[in-house]
Protein backbone atom coordinates (compact mmCIF):
# COMPACT_ATOMS: atom_id res chain seq x y z
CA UNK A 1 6.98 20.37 27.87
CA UNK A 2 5.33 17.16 27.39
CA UNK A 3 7.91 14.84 25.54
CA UNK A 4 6.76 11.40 23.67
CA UNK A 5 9.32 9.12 22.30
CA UNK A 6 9.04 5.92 20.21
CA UNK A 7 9.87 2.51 21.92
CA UNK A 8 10.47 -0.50 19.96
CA UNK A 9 8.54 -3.65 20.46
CA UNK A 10 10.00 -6.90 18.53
CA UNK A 11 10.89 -5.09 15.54
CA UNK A 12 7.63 -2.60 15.27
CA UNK A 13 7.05 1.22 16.52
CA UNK A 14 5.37 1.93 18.68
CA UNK A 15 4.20 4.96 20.80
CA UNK A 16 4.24 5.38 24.02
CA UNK A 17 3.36 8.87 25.75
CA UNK A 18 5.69 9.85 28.78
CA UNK A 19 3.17 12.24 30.24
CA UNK A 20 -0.62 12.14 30.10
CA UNK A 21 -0.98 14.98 27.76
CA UNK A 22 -3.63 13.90 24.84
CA UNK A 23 -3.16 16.77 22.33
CA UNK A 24 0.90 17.04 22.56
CA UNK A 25 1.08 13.23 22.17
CA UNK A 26 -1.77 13.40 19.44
CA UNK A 27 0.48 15.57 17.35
CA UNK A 28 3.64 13.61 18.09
CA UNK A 29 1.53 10.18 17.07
CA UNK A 30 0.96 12.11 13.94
CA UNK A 31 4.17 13.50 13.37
CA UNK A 32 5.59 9.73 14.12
CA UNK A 33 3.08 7.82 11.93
CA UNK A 34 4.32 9.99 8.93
CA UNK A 35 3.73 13.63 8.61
CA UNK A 36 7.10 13.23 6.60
CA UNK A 37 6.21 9.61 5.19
CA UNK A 38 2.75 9.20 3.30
CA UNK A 39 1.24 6.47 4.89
CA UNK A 40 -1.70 4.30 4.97
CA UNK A 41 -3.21 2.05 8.04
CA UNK A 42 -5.75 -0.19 8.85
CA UNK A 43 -7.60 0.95 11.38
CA UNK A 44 -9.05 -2.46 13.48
CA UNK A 45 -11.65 -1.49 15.29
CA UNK A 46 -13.25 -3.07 18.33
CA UNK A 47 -16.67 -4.61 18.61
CA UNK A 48 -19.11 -2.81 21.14
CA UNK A 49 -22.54 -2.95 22.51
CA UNK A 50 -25.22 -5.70 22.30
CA UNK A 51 -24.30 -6.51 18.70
CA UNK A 52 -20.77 -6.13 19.28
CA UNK A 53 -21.55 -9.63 21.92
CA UNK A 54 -23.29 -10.85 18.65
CA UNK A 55 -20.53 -10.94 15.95
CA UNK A 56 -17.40 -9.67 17.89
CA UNK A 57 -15.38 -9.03 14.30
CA UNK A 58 -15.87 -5.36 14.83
CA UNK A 59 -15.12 -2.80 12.30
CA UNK A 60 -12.48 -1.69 9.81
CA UNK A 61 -11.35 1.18 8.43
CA UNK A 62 -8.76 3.21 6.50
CA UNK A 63 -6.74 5.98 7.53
CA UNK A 64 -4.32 8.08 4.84
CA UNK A 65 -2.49 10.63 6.03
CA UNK A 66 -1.61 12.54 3.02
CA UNK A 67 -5.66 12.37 1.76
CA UNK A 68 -8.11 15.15 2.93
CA UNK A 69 -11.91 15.19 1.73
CA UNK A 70 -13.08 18.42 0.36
CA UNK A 71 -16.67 16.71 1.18
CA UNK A 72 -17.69 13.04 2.59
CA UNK A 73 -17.45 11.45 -0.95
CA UNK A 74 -15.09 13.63 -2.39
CA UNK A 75 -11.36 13.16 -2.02
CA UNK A 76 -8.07 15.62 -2.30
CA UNK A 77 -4.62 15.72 -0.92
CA UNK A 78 -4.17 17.31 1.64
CA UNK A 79 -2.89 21.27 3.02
CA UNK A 80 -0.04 21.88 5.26
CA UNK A 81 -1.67 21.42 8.45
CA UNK A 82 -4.57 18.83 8.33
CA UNK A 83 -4.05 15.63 9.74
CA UNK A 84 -6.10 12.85 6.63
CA UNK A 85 -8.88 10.92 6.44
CA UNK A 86 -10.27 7.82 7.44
CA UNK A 87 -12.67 5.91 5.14
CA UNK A 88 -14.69 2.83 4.93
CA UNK A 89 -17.84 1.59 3.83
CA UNK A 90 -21.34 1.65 5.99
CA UNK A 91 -24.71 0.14 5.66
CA UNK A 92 -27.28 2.62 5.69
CA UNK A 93 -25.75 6.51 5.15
CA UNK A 94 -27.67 8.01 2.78
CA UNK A 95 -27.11 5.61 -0.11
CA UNK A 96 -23.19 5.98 0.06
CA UNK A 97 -21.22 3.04 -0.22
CA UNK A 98 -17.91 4.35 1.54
CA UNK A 99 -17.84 7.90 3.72
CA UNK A 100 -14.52 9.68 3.80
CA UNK A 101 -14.04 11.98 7.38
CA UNK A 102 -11.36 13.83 9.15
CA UNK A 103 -9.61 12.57 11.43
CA UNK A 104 -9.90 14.54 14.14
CA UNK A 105 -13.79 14.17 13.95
CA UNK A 106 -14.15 10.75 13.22
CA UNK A 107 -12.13 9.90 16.14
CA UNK A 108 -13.79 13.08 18.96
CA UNK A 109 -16.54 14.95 17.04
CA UNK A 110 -15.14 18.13 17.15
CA UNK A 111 -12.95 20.34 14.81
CA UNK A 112 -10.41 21.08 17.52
CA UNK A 113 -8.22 19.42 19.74
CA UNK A 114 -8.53 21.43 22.90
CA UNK A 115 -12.42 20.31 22.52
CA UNK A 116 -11.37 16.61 23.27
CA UNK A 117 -13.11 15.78 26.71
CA UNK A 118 -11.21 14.35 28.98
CA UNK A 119 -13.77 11.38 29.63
CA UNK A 120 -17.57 11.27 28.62
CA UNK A 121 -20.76 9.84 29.30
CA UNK A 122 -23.56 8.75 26.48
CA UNK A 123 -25.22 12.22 27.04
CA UNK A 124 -22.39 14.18 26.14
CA UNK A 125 -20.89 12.12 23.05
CA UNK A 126 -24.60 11.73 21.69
CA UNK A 127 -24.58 16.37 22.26
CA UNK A 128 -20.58 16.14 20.63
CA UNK A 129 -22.07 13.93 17.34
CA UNK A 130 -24.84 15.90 16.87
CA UNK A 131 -23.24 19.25 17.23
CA UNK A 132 -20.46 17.78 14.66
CA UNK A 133 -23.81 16.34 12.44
CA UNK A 134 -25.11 19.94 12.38
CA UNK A 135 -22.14 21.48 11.34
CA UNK A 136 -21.01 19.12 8.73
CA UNK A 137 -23.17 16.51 7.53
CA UNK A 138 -26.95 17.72 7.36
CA UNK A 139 -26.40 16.86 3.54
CA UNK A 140 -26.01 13.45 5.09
CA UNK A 141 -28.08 13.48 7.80
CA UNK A 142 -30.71 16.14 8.03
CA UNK A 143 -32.57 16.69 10.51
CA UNK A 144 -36.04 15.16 11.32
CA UNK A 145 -39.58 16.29 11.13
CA UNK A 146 -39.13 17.08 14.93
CA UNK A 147 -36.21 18.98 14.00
CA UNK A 148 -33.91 16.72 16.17
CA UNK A 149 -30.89 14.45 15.19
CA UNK A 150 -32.42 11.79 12.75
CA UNK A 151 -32.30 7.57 13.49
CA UNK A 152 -29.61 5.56 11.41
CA UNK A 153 -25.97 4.92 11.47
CA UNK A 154 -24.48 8.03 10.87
CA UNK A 155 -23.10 8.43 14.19
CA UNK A 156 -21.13 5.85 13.46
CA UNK A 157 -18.92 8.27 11.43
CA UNK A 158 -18.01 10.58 14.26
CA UNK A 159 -16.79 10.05 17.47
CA UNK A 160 -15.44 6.63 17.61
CA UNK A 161 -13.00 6.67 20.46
CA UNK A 162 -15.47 7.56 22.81
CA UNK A 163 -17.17 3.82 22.32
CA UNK A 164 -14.46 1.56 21.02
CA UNK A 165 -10.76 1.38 20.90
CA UNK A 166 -8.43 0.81 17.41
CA UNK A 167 -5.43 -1.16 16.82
CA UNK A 168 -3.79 0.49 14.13
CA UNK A 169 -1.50 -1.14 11.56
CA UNK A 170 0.46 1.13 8.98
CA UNK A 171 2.44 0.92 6.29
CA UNK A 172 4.30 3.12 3.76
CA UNK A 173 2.86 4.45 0.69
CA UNK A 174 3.63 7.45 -1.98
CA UNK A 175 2.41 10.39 -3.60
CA UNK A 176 1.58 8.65 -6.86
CA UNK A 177 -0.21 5.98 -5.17
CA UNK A 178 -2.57 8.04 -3.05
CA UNK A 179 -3.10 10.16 -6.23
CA UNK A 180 -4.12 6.84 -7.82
CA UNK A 181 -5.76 6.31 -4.98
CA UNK A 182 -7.97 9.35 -4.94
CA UNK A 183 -8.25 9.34 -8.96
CA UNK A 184 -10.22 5.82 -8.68
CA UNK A 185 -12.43 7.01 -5.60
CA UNK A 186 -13.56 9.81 -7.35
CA UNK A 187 -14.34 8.43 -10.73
CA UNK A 188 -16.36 5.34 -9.64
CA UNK A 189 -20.17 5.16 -8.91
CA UNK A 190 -20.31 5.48 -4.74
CA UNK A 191 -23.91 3.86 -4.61
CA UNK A 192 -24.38 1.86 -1.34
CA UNK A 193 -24.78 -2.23 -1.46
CA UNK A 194 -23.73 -3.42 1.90
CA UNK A 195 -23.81 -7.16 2.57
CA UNK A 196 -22.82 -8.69 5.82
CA UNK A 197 -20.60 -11.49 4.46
CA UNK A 198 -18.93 -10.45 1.03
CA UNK A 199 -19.26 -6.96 1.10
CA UNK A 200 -18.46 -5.26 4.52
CA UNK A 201 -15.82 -3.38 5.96
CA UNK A 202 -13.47 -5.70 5.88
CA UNK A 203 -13.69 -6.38 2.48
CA UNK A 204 -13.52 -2.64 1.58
CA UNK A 205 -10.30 -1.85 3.29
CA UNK A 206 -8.45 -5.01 1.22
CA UNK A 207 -9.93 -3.19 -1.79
CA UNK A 208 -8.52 0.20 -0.51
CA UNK A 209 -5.31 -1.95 0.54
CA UNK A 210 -5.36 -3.33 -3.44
CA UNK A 211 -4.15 -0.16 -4.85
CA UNK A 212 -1.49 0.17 -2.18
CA UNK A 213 -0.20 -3.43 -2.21
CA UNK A 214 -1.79 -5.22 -4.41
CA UNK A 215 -2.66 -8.64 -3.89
CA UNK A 216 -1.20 -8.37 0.15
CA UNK A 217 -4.94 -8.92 1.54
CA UNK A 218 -6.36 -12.29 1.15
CA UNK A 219 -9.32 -14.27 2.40
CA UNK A 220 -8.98 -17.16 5.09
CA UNK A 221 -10.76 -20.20 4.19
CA UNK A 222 -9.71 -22.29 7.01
CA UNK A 223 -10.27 -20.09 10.09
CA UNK A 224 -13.22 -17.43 8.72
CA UNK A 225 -14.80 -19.79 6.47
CA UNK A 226 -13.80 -17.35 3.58
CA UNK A 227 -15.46 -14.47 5.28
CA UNK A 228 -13.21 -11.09 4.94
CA UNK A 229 -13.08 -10.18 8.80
CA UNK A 230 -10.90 -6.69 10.33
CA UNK A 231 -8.79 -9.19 12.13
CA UNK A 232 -7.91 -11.41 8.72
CA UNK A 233 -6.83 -7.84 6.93
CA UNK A 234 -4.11 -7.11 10.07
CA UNK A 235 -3.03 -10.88 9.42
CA UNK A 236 -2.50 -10.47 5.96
CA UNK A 237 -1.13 -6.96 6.22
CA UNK A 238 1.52 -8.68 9.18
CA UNK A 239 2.16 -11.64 6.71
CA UNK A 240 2.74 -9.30 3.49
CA UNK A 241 5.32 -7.12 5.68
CA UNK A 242 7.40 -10.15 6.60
CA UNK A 243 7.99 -10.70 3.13
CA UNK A 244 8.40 -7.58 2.37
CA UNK A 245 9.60 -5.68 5.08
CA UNK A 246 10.59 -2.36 3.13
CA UNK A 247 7.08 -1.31 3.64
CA UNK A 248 8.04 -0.33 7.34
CA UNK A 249 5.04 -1.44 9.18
CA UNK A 250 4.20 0.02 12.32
CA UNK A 251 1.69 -0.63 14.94
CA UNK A 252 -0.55 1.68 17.40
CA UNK A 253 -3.29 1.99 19.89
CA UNK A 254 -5.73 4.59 19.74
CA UNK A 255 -7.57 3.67 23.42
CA UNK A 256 -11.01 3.94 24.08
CA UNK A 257 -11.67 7.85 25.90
CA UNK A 258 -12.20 7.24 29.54
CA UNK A 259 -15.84 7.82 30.82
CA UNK A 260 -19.25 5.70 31.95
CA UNK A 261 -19.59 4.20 28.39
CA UNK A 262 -19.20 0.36 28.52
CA UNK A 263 -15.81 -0.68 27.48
CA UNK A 264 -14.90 -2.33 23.58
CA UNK A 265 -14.40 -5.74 23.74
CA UNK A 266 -11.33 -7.92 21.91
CA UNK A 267 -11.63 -8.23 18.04
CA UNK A 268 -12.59 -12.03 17.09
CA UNK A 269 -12.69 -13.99 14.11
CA UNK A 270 -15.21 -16.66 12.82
CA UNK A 271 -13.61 -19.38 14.25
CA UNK A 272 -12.04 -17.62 16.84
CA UNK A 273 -15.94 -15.99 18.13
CA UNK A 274 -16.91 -19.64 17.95
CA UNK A 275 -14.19 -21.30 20.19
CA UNK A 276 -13.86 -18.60 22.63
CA UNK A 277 -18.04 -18.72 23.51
CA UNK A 278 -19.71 -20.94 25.36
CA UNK A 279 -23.00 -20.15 24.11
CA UNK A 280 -21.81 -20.87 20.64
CA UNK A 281 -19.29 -23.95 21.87
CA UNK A 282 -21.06 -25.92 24.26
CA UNK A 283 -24.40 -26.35 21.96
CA UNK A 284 -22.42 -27.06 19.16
CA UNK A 285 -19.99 -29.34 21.27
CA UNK A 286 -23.29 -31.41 21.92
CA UNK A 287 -24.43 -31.52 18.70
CA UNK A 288 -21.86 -31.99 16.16
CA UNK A 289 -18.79 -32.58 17.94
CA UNK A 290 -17.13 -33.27 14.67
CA UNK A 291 -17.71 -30.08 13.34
CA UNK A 292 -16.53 -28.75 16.67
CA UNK A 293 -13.52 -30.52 16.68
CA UNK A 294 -12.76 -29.17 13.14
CA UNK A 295 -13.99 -25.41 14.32
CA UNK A 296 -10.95 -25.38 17.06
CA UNK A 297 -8.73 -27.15 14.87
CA UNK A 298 -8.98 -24.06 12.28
CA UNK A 299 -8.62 -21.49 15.34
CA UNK A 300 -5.56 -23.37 16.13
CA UNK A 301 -4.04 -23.50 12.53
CA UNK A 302 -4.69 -20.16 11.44
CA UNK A 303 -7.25 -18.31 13.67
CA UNK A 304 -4.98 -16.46 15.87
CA UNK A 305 -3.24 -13.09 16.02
CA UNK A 306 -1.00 -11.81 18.80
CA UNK A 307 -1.41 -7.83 19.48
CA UNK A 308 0.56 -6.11 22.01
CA UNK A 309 -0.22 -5.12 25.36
CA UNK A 310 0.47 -1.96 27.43
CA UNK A 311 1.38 0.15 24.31
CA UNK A 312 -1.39 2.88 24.29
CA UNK A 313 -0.66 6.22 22.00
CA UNK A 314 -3.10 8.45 23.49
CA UNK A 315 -3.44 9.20 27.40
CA UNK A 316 -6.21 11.88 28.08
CA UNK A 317 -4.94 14.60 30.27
CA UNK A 318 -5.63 18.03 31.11
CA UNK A 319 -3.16 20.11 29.06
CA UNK A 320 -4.20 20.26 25.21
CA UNK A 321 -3.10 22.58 21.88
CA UNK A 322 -4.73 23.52 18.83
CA UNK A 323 -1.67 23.85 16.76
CA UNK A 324 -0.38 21.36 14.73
CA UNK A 325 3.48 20.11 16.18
CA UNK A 326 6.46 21.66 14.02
CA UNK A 327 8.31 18.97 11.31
CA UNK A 328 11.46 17.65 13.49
CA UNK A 329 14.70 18.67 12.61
CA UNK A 330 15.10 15.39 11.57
CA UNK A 331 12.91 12.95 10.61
CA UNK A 332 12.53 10.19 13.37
CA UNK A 333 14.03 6.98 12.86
CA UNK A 334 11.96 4.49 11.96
CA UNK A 335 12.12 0.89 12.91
CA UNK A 336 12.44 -1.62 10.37
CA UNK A 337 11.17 -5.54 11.16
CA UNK A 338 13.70 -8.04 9.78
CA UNK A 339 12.71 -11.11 8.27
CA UNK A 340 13.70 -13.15 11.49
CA UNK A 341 11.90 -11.22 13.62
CA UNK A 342 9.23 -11.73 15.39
CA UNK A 343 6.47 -8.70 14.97
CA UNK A 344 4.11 -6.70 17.15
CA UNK A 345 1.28 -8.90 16.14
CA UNK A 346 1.29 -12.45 14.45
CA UNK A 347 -0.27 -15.72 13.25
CA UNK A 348 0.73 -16.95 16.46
CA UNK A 349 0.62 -21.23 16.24
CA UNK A 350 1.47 -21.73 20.08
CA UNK A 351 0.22 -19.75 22.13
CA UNK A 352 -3.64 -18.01 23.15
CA UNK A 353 -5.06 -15.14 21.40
CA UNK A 354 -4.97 -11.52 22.71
């Protein structure tokens, strides 16, 4: 029987997997992140890829356990036995502003968890996302004159682990906020208008975060130049459960699936991309050394967050199950941060970034 147990790190759970055994420790990770609790988490998602070596703030996203979608834009709670959603906002999917997807797929492309690969190349996740396009989102995504998987950025709703790992950061919520939650989704116009700076990913997840805790999300005008980033939400999110720690915060690691596909990369910020470059750094170093000296000084004040290392969730292994894991006797306990601690990942004044 493969076994997974909880192991606190400075005042946070976290999972850790005692055998590599993806689908048993999948279910305990979801049994453990609050099949019991409603919960939401941001999901901070690393940059990849040539433009991911561009703007390294990579991507953000939501994921509610207790929140199903009957259909990409339509939401619902959800049945015994279905694992949530994850939802965030894209630039070019059909006119949508936000997409709402299983977990399961947005995370593998497939339906079931004994069709997780074990590791992957570009062939077969490119096969796995189309096969997952076909089956659920030609409404989406049709196919193309040729009759073959169209261009555009709906892949980026399927399969994510296979090209980029997530830090996860989750907090508590209830049944009458996700129902306000879903009421507000539904109702409002979901018409695309995607802008780089003030209306990205980032900033959708502090407006999903709004309804949850309201006001807990801010913007950073000294280190991201007022530009929402993935990494400034998990700041704010670490800073708003410090002061209020009865939201229960948690942290995980959903690692990139093993295989030939070029690694993620860390998640940066605006100052943070800046200092830690030399293409950026040196040029500017040369030519405004002023501004330079003011760019670090930011990163220093109120650029950095410290994530922890070594604490992965998932493992990939060889022995997988379809069925979802039976409700505990008990409820596991869960691990409370006090206010003098310090948590899995901070502002951290002192010392380097991750």
């Amino acid at each position: 029987m493969v076994e997974c147990e909880l192991m606190k790190w400075r005042g946070y759970s976290v999972l850790r997997p005692t055998m590599a055994a993806l689908a048993c420790v999948f279910s305990c990770f979801l049994m453990t992140t609050g099949t019991a609790h409603a919960s939401v988490a941001l999901l901070m998602e690393e940059p990849y890829g040539a433009f991911g070596a561009i703007n390294p703030t990579g991507h953000a996203a939501i994921y509610l356990n207790h929140v199903c979608a009957d259909s990409p834009t339509s939401l619902r709670a959800c049945h015994e036995g279905e694992y949530g959603v994850v939802i965030s906002r894209y630039h070019k999917v059909d006119g949508y502003d936000w997409i709402a997807m299983p977990l399961v797929g947005y995370l593998y492309a497939v339906d079931n968890l004994s069709d997780i690969p074990a590791a992957t190349d570009r062939d077969q996740v490119a096969a796995l996302q189309d096969a997952y396009r076909k089956a659920h989102l030609m409404d989406l995504a049709p196919d193309n004159k040729k009759g073959e998987a169209p261009k555009g950025e709906w892949n980026e709703l399927v399969g994510e682990s296979y090209i980029r790992t997530m830090h996860g950061f989750q907090v508590d919520s209830t049944a009458e906020q996700d129902e306000r939650f879903m009421a507000i989704f539904n109702d409002r116009k979901n018409v695309g208008h995607f802008n780089l700076l003030f209306h990205n990913c980032a900033d959708f997840s502090r407006m999903v975060l709004d309804i949850y805790m309201p006001h807990a999300v801010h913007r950073n005008f000294i280190a991201d130049f007022g530009l929402m980033t993935p990494k400034q939400v998990a700041r704010s999110l670490v800073a708003y459960s410090q002061k209020y720690p009865d939201v229960n915060m948690s942290a995980f690691v959903i690692p990139q699936v093993p295989g030939t596909i070029p690694r993620s990369h860390a998640v940066d910020g605006v100052t943070e991309s800046l200092v830690k470059s030399k293409k950026y750094l040196i040029p500017m170093t040369i030519l405004a050394p002023a501004v330079t000296g003011a760019v670090v000084v930011a990163y220093l004040a109120d650029g950095r967050l410290k994530l922890p290392k070594g604490t992965p969730v998932f493992n990939i292994g060889d022995q997988e199950t379809t069925e979802p894991l039976e409700p505990p006797a008990e409820e596991p306990a869960r691990q409370l941060l006090p206010a003098t601690q310090t948590p899995v990942a901070t502002a951290d004044p002192t010392g380097g970034a991750r």
